[in-house]
Protein backbone atom coordinates (compact mmCIF):
# COMPACT_ATOMS: atom_id res chain seq x y z
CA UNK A 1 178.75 38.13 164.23
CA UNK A 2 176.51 36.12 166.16
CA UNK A 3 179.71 33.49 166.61
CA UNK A 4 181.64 36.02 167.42
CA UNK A 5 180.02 36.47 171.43
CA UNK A 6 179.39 32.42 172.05
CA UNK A 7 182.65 32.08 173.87
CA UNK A 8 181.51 34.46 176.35
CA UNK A 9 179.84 33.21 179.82
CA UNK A 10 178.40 36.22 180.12
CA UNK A 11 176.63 37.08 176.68
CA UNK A 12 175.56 33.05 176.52
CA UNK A 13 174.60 32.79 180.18
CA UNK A 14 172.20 35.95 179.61
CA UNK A 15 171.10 35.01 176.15
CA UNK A 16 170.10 31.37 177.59
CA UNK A 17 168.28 33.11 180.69
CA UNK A 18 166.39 35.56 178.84
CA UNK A 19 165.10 32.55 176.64
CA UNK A 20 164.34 30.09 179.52
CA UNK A 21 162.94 33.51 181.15
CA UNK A 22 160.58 33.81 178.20
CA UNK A 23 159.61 29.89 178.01
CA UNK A 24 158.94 29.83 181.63
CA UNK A 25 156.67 33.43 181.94
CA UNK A 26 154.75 31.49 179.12
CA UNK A 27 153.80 28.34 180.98
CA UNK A 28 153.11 30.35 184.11
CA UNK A 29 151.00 33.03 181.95
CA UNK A 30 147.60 30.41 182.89
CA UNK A 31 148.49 30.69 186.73
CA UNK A 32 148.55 34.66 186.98
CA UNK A 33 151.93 34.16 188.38
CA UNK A 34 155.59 34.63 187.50
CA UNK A 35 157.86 31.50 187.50
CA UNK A 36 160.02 33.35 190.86
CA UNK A 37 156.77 33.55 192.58
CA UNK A 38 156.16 29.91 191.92
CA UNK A 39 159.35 29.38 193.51
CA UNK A 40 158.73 31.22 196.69
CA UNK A 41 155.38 29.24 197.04
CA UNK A 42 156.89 26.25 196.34
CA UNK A 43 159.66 26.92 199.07
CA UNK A 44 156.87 28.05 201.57
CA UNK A 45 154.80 24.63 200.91
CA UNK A 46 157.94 22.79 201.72
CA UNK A 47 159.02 24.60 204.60
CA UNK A 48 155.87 26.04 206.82
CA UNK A 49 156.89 28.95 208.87
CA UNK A 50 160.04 30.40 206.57
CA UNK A 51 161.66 33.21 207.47
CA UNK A 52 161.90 35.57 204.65
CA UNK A 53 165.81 35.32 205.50
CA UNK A 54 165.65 32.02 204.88
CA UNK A 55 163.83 32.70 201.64
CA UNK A 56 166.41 34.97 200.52
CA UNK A 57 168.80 32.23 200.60
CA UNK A 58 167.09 29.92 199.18
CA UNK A 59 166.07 32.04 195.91
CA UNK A 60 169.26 33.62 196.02
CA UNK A 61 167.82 36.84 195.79
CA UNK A 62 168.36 40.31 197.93
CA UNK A 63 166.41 40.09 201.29
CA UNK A 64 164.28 43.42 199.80
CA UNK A 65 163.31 41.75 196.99
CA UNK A 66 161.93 38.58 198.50
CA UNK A 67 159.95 41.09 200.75
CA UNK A 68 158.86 42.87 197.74
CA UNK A 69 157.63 38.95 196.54
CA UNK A 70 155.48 38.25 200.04
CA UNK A 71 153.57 41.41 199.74
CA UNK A 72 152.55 40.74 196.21
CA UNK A 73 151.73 37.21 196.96
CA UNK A 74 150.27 38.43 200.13
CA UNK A 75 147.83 41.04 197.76
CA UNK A 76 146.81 37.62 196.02
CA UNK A 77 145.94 36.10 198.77
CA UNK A 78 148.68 32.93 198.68
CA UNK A 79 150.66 34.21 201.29
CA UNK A 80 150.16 35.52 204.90
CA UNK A 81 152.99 36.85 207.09
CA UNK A 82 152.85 36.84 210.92
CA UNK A 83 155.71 38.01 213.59
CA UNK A 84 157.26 35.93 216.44
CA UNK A 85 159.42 38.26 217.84
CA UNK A 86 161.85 39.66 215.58
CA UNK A 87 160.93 37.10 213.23
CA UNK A 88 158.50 37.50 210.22
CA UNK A 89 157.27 33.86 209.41
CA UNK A 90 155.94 32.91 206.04
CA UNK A 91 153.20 30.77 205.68
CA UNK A 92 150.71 29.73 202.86
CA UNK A 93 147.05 30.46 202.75
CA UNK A 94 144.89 27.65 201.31
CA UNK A 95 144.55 29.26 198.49
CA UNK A 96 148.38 29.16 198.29
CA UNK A 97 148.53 25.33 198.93
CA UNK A 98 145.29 24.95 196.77
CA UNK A 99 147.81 26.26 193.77
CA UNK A 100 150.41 23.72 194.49
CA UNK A 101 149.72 20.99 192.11
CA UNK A 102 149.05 23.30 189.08
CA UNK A 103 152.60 24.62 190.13
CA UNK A 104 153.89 21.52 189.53
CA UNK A 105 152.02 20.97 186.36
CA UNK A 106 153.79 23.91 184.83
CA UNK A 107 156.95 23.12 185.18
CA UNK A 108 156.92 19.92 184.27
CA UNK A 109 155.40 21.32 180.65
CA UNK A 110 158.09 24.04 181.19
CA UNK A 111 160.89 20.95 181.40
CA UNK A 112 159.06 18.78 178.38
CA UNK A 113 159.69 22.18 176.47
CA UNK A 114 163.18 22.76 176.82
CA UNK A 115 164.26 18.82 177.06
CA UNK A 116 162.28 18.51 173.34
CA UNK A 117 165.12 20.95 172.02
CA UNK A 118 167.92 19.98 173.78
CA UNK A 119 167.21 16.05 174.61
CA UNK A 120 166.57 14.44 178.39
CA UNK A 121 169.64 13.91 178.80
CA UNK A 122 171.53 17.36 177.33
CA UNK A 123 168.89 19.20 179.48
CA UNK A 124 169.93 17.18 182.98
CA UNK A 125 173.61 17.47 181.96
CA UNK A 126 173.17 21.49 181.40
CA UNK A 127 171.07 22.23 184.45
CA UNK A 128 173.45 19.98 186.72
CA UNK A 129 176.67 21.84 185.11
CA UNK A 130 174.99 25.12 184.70
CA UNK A 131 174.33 24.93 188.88
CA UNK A 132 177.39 23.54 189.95
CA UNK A 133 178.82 26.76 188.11
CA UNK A 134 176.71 28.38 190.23
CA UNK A 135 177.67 27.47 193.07
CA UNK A 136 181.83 27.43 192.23
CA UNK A 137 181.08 30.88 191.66
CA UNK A 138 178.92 32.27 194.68
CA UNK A 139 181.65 31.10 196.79
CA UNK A 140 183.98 33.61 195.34
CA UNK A 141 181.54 36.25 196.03
């Protein structure tokens, strides 16, 4: 049976996701953070003063949900918000920046993980394909 759903996008693109999902909550588990948040810090480190707009894009993820993001990371004291104008800008505290490094740290181990399973060079070649997908995609949307 199992067979019988692997020429489906759909059913392998979740199955993969909920795996890589489950791989990456596990190397954040140490940092008190999910893998998304890392993301959002990571963004916000290398662009100071992001709009959560911008955010949005860059996550690919609803504008309400990256504002639902900010105030968690704002509870935990990594993030602080201020307004210029119409504008809410995103900046991180130093506790935010202070995180940075064991950011990195994780997913590197998250990347030795997956590229022990499927090889350097099968995990490149799937990430690169699996984005450019992506992206062929989105612009049907």
């Amino acid at each position: 049976m199992e067979q019988y759903f692997s020429n489906c996008l759909y059913f392998t693109a979740n199955h993969l996701a909920r795996l890589m999902n489950k791989m990456a909550e596990e190397e954040f588990a140490s940092l008190g953070i999910s893998p998304t948040y890392a993301f959002l810090l990571m963004a916000v480190f290398e662009r100071p003063n992001i709009t959560q707009t911008e955010l949005s894009n860059i996550l690919h993820i609803a504008p309400s949900t990256t504002t639902r993001f900010v105030e968690k990371l704002e509870v935990k004291k990594l993030v602080e918000r201020t307004n210029e104008g119409k504008l809410t800008l995103v900046n991180l505290t130093n506790k935010g920046i202070e995180i940075q490094k064991d950011i990195k740290v994780c997913w590197k181990n998250l990347y030795k993980r997956y590229a022990e399973i499927l090889g350097d060079d099968a995990a490149k070649q799937l990430t690169s394909q699996t984005f450019q997908a992506a992206l062929e995609i989105e612009k049907i949307k």
